[in-house]
N, C-alpha and C. Protein backbone atom coordinates (compact mmCIF):
# COMPACT_ATOMS: atom_id res chain seq x y z
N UNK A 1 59.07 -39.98 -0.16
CA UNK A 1 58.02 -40.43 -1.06
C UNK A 1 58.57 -41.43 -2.06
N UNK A 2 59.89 -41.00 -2.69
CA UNK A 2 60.11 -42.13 -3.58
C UNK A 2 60.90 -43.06 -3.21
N UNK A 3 61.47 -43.20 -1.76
CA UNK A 3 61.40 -44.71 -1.09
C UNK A 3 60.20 -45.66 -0.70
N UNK A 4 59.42 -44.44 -0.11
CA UNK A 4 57.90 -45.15 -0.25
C UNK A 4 57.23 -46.03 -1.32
N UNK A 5 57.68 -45.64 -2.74
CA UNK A 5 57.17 -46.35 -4.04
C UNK A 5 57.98 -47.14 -4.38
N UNK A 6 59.83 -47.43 -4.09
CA UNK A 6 60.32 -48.23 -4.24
C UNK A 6 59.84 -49.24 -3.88
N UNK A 7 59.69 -49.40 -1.87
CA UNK A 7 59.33 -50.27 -1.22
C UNK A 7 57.99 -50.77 -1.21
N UNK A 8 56.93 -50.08 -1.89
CA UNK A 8 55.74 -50.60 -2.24
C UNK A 8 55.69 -51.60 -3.61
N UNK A 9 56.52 -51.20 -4.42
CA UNK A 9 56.87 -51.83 -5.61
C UNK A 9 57.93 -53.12 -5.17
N UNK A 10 58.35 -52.94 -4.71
CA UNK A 10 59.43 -54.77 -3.95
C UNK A 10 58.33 -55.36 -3.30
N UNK A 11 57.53 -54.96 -2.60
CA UNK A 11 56.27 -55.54 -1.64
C UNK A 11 55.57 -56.78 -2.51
N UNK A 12 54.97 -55.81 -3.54
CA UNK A 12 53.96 -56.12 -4.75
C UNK A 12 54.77 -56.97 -5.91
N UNK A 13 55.94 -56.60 -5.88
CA UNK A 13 56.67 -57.53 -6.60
C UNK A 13 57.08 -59.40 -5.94
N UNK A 14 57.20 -58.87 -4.60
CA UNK A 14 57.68 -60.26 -4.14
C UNK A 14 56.13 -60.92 -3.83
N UNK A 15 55.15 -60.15 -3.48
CA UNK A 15 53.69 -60.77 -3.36
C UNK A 15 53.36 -61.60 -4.70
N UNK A 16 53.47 -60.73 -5.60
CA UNK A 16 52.97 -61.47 -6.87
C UNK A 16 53.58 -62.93 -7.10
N UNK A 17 55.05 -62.66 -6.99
CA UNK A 17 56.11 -64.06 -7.59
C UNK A 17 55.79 -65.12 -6.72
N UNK A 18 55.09 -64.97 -5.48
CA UNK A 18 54.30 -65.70 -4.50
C UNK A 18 53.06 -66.64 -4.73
N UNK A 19 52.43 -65.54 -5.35
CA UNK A 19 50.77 -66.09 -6.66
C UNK A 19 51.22 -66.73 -7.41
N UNK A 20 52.28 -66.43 -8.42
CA UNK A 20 52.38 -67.21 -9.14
C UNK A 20 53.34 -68.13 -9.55
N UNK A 21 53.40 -69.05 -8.02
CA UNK A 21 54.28 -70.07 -8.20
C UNK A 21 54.58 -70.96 -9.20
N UNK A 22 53.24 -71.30 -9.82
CA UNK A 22 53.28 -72.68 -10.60
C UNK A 22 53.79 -71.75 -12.24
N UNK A 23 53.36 -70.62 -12.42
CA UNK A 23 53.82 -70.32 -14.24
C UNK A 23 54.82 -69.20 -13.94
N UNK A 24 55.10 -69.11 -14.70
CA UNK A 24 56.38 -68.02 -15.36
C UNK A 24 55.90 -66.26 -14.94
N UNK A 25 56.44 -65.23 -14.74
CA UNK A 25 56.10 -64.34 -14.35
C UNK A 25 56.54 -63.44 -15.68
N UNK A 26 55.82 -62.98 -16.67
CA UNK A 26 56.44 -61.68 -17.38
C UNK A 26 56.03 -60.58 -17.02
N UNK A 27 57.77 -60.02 -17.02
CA UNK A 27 58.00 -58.38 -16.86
C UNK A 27 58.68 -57.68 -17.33
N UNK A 28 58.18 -56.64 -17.80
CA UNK A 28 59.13 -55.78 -18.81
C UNK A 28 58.93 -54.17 -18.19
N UNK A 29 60.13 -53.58 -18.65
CA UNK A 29 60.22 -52.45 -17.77
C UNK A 29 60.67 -51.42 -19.66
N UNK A 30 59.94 -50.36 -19.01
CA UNK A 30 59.93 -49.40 -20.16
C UNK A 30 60.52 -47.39 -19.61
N UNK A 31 61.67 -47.07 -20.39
CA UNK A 31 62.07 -45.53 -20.10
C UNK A 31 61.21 -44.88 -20.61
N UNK A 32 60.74 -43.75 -19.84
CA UNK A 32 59.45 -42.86 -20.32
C UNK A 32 60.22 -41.73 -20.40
N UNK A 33 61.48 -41.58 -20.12
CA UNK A 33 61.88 -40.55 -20.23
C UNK A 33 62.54 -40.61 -22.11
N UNK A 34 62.73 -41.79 -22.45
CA UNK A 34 63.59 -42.10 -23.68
C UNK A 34 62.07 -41.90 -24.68
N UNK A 35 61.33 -42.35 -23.82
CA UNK A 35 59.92 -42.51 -24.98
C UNK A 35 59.43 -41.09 -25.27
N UNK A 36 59.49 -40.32 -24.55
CA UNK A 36 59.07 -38.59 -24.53
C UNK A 36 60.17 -38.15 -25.05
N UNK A 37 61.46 -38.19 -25.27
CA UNK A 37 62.34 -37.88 -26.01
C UNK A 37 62.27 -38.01 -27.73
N UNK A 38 62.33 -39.47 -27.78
CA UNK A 38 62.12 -39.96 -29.13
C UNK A 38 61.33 -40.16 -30.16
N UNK A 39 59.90 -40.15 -29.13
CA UNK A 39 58.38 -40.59 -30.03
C UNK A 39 57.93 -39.43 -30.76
N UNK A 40 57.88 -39.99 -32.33
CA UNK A 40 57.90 -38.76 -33.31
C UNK A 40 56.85 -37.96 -32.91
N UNK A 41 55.93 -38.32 -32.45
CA UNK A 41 54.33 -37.41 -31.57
C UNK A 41 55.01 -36.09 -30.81
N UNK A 42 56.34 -37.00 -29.87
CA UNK A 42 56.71 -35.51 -29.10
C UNK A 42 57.67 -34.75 -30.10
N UNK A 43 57.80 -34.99 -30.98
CA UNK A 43 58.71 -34.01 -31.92
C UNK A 43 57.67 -33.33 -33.26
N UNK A 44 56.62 -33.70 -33.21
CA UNK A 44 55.58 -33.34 -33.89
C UNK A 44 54.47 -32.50 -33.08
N UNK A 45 54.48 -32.77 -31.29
CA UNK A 45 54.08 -31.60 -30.94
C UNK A 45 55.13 -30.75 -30.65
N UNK A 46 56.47 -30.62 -30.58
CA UNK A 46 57.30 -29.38 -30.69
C UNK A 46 56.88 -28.63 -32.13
N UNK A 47 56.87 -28.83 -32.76
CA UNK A 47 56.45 -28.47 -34.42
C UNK A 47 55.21 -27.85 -33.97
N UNK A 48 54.28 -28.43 -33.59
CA UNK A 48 52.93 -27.39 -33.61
C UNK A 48 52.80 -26.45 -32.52
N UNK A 49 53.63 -26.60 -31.61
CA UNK A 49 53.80 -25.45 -30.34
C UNK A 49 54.68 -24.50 -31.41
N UNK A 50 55.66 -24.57 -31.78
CA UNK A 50 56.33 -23.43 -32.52
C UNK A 50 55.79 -22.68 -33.67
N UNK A 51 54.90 -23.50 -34.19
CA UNK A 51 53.79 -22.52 -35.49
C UNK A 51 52.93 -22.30 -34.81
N UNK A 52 52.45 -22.59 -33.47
CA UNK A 52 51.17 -21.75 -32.87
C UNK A 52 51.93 -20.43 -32.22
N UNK A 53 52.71 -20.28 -32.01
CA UNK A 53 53.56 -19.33 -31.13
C UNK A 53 54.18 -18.26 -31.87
N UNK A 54 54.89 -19.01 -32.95
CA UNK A 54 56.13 -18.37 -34.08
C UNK A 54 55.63 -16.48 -33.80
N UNK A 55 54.17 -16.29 -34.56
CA UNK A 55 53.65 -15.12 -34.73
C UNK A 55 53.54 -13.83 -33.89
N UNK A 56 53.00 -14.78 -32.93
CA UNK A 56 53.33 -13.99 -31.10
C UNK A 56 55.10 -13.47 -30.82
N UNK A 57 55.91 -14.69 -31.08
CA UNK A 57 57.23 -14.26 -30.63
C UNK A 57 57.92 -13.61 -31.56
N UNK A 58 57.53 -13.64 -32.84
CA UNK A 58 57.95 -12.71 -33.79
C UNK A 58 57.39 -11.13 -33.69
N UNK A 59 56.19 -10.91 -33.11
CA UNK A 59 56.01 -9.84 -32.85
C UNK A 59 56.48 -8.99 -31.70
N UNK A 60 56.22 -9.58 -30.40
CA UNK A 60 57.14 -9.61 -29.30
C UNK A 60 58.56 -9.02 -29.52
N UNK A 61 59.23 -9.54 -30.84
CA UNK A 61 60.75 -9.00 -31.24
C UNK A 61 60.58 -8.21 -31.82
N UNK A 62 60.26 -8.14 -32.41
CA UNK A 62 59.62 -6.62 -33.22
C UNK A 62 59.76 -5.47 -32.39
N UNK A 63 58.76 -5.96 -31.35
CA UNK A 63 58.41 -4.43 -30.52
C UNK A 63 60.25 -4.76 -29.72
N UNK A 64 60.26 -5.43 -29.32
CA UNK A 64 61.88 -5.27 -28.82
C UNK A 64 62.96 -4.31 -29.47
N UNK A 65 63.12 -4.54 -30.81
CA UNK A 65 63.66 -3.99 -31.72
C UNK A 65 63.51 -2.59 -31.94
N UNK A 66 62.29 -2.22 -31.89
CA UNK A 66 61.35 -0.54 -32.09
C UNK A 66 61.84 -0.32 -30.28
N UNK A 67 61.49 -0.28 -29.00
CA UNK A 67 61.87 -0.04 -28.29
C UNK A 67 63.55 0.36 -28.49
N UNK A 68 64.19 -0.44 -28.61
CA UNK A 68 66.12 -0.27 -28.35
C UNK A 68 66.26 0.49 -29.39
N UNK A 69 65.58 0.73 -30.69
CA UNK A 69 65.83 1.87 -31.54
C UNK A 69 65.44 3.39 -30.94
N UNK A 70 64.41 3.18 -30.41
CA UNK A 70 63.72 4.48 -29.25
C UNK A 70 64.46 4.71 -28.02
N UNK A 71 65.37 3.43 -27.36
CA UNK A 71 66.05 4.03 -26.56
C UNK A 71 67.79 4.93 -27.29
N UNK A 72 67.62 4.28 -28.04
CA UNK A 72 69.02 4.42 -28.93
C UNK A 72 68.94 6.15 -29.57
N UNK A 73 67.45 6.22 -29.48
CA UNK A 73 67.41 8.28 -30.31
C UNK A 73 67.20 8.49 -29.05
N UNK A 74 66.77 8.19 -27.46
CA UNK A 74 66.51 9.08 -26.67
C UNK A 74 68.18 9.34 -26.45
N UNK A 75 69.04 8.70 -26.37
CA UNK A 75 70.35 8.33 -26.04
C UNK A 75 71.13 9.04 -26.90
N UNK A 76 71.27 9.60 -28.06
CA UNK A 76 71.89 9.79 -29.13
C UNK A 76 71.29 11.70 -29.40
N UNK A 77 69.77 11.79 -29.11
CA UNK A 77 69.69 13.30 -29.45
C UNK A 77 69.04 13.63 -27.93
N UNK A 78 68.96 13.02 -26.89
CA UNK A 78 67.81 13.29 -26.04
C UNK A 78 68.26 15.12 -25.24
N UNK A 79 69.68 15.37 -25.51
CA UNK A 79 70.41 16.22 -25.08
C UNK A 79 69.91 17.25 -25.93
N UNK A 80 69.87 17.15 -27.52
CA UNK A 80 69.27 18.17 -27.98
C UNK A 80 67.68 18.68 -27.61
N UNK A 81 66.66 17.51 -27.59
CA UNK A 81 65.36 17.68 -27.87
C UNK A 81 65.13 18.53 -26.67
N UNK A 82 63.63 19.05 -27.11
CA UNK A 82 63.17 20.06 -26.08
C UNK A 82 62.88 18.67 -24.94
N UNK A 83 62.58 19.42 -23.97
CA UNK A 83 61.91 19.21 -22.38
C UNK A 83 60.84 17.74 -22.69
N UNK A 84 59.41 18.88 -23.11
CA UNK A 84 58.46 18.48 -23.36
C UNK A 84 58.69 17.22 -24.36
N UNK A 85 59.65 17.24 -25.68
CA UNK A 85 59.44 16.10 -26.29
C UNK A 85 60.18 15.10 -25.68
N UNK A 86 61.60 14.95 -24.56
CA UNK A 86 62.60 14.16 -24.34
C UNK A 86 61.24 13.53 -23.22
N UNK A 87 60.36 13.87 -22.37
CA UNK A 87 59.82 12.84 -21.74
C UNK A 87 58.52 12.14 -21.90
N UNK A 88 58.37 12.99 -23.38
CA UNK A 88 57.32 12.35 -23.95
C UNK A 88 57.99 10.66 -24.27
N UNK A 89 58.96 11.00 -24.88
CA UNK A 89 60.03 9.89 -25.44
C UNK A 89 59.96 8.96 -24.13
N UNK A 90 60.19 8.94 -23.33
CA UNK A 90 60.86 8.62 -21.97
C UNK A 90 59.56 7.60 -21.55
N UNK A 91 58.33 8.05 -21.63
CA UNK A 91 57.07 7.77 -20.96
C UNK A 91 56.50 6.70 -21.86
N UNK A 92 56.81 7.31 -23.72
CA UNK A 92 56.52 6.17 -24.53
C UNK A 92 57.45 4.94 -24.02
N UNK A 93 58.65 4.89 -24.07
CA UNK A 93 59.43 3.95 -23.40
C UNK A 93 58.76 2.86 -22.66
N UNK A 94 58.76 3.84 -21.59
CA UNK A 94 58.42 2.97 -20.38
C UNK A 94 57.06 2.09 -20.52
N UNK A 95 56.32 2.87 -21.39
CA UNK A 95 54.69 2.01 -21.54
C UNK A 95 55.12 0.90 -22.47
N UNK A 96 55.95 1.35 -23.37
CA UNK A 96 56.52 -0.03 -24.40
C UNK A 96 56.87 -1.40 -23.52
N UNK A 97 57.96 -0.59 -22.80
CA UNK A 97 58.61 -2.07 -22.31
C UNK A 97 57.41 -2.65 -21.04
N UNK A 98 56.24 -1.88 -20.07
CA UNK A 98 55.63 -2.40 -19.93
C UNK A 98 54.58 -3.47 -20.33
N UNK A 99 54.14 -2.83 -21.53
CA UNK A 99 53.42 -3.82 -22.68
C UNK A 99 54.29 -5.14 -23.12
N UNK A 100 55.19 -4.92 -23.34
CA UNK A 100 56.30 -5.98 -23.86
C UNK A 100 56.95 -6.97 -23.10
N UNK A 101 56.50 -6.50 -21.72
CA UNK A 101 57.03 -7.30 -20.31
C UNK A 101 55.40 -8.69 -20.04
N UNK A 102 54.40 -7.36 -20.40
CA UNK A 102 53.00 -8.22 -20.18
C UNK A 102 52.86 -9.62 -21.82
N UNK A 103 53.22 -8.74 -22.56
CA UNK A 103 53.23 -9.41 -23.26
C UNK A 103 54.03 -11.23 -23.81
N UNK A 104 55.06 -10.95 -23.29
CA UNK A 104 56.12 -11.77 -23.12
C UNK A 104 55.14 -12.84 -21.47
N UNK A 105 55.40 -12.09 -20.87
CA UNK A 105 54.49 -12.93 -19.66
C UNK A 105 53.29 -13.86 -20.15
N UNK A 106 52.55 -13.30 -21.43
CA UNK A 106 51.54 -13.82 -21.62
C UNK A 106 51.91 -15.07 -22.59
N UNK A 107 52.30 -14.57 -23.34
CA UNK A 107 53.37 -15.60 -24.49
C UNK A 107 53.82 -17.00 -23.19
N UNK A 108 54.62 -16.95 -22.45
CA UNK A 108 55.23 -17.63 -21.25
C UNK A 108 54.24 -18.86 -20.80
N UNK A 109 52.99 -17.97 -20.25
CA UNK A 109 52.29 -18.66 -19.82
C UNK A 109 51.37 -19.37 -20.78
N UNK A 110 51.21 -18.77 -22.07
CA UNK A 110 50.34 -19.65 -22.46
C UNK A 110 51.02 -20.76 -23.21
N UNK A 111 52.40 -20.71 -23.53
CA UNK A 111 53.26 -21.62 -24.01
C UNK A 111 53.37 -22.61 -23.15
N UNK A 112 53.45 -22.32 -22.08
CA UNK A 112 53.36 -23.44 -20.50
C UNK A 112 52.49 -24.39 -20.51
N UNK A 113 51.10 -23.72 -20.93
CA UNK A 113 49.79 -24.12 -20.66
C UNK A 113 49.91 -25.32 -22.09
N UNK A 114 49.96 -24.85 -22.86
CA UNK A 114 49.52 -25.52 -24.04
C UNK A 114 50.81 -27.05 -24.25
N UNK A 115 52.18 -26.25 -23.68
CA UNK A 115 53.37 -27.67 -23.33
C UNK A 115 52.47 -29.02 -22.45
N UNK A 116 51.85 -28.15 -21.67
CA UNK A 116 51.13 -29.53 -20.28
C UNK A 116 50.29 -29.90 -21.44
N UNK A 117 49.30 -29.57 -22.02
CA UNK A 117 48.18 -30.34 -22.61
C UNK A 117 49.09 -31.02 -23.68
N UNK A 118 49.95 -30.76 -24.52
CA UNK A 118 50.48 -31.83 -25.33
C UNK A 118 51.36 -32.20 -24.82
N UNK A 119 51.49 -32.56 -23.73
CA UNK A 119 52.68 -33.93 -22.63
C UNK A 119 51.81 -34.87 -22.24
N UNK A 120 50.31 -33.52 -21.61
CA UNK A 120 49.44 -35.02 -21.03
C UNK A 120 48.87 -36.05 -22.74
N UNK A 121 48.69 -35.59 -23.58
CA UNK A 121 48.32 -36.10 -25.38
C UNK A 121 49.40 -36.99 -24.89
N UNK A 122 50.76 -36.69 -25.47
CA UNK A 122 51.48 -37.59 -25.60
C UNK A 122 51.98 -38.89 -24.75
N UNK A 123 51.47 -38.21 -23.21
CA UNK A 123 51.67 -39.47 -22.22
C UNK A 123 50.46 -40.56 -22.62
N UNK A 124 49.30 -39.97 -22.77
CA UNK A 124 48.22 -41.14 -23.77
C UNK A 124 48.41 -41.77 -24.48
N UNK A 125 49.25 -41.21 -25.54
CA UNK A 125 49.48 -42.23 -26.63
C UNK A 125 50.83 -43.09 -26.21
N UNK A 126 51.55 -43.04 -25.14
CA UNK A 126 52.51 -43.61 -24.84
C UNK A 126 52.04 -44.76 -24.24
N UNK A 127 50.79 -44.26 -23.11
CA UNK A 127 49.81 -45.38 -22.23
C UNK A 127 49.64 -46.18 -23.22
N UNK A 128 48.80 -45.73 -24.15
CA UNK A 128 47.87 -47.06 -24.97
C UNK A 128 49.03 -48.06 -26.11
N UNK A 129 50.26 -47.26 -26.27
CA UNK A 129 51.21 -48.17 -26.50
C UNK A 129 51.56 -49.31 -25.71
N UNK A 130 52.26 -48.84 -24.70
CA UNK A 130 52.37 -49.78 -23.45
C UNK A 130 51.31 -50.48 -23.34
N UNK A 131 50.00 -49.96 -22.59
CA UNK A 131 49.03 -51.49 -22.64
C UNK A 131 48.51 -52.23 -24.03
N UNK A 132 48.45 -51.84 -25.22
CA UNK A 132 48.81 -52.35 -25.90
C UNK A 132 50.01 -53.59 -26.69
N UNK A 133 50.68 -53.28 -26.35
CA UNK A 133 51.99 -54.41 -26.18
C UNK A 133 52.06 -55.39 -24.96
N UNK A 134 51.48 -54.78 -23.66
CA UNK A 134 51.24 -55.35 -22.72
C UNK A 134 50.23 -56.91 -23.02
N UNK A 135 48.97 -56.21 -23.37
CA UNK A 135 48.05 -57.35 -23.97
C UNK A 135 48.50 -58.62 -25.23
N UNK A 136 48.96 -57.80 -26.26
CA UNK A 136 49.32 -58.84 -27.05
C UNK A 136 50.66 -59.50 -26.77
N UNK A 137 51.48 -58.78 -25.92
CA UNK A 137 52.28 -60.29 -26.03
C UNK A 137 52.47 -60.72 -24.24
N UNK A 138 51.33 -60.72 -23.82
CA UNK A 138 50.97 -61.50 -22.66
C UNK A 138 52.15 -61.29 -21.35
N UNK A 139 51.75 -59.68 -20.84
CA UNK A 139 52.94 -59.61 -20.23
C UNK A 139 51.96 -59.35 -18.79
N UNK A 140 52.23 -59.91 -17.86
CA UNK A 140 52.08 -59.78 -16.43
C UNK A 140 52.02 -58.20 -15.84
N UNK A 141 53.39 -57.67 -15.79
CA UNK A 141 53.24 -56.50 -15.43
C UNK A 141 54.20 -55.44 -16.04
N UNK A 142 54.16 -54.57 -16.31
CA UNK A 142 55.15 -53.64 -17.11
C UNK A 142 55.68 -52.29 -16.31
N UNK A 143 56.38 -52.46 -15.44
CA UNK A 143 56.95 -50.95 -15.16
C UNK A 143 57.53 -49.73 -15.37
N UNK A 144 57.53 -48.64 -15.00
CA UNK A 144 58.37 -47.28 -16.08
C UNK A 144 58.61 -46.48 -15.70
N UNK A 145 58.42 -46.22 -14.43
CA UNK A 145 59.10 -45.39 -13.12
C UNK A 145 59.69 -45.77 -11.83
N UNK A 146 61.05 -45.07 -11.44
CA UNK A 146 61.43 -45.52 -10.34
C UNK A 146 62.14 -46.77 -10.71
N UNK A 147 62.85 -47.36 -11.34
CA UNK A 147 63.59 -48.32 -12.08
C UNK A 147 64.77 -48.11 -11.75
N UNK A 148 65.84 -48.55 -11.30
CA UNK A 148 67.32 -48.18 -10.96
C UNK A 148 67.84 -48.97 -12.18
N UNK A 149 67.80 -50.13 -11.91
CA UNK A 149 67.81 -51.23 -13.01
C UNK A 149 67.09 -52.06 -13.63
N UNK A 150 67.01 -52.24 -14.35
CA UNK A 150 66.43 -53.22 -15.37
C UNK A 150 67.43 -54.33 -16.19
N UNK A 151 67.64 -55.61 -16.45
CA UNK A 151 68.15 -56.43 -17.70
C UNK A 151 67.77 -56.01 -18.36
N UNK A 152 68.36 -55.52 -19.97
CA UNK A 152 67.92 -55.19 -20.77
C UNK A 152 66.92 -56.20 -21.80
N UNK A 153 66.93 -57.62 -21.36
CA UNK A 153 65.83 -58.43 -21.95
C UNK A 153 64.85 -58.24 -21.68
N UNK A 154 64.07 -57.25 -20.71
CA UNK A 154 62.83 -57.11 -20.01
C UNK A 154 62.92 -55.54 -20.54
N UNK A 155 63.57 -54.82 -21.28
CA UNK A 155 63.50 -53.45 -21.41
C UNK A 155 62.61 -53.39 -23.01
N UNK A 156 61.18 -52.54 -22.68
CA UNK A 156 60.54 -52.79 -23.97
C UNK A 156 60.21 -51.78 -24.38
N UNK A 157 61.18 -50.50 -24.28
CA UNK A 157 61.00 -49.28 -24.32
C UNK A 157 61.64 -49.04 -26.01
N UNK A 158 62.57 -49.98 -26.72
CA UNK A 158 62.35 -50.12 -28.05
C UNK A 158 61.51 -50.56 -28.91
N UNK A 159 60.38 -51.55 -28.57
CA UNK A 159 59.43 -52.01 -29.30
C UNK A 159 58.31 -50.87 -28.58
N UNK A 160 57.79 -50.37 -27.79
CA UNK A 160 57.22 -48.81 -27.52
C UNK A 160 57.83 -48.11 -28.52
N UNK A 161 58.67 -47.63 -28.92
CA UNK A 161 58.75 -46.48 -29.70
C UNK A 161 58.43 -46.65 -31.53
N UNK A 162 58.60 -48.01 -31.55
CA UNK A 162 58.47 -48.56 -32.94
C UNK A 162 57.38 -48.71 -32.85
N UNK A 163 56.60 -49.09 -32.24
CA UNK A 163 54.89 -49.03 -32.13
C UNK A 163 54.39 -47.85 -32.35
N UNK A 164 54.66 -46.64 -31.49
CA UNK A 164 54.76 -45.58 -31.69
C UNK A 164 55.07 -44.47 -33.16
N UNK A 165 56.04 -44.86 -33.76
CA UNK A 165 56.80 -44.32 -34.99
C UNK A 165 55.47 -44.82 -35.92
N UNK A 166 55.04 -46.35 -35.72
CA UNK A 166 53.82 -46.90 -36.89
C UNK A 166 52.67 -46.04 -36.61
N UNK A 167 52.26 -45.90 -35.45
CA UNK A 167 50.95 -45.11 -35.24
C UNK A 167 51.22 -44.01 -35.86
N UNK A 168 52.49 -42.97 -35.39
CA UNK A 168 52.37 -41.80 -36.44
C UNK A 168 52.47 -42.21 -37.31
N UNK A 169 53.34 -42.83 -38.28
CA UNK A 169 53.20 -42.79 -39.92
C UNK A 169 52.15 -43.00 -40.58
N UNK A 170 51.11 -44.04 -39.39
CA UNK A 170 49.63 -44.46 -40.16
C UNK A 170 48.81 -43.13 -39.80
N UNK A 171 49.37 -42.03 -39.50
CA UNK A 171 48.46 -40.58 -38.93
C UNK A 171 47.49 -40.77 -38.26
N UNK A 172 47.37 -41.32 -36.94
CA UNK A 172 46.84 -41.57 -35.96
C UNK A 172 47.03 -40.50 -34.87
């Protein structure tokens, strides 16, 4: 598959430089991996995934904590206690760490869920950067995947992120 898009991309590349014999061809190639790294948006949705969560995973430890203290007295007196109370102990246990297994699972997944919706946010605001810069400074075509190399005079993945940095500071 991703020889397939190489070689569709050389195709479309040598087609174009074909069209446009008579003017100049601009192209600039942009890291999306550097732009999802750096763009204060993706470090500002890490910030709001961790205060939507914090409460959940703080509780989650909690019960962690109360469990290993409960295994720690079944462990420590379970030899003394009667019958009846050592598997009462035993049964609370086990429903704990079941709850705490579901719980954690749930935490997991919805942390998952909510990572995809602010990647796909942030791949938006990365888009409308890119075609944005695209338009005003009159660029032909702009690529950002599948790139082995690039000249770094065609690399516009620093003026993307500074575009970027202004949109957040103007709280956009």
């Amino acid at each position: 598959m991703n020889t397939l898009r190489k070689t569709i991309c050389t195709v479309m590349l040598a087609s174009l430089t074909t069209f446009v014999s008579a003017q100049e061809l601009r192209i600039g190639v942009v890291n999306p991996n550097r732009l999802l790294e750096e763009a204060p948006q993706s470090k500002m949705a890490l910030q709001r995934l961790e205060q939507e969560f914090s409460a959940r995973n703080s509780k989650l430890l909690k019960e962690q904590k109360s469990i290993k203290g409960l295994e720690d007295k079944l462990r420590r007196d379970g030899a003394i206690m009667a019958e009846s109370e050592r598997r009462k102990l035993e049964r609370d246990i086990v429903s704990r760490k079941r709850e705490l297994r579901r719980g954690s699972d749930e935490l997991r997944e919805d942390r998952t869920f909510r990572s995809n919706e602010e990647r796909g946010r942030l791949l938006r605001f990365v888009n409308e950067a890119i075609t944005k810069i695209g338009k005003e400074e009159k660029f032909d075509l702009i690529l950002y995947e599948g790139i082995a190399y690039a000249n770094p005079k065609v690399d516009l993945t620093k003026r993307i992120l500074q575009r970027l940095k202004a949109e957040a500071n103007a709280g956009k």
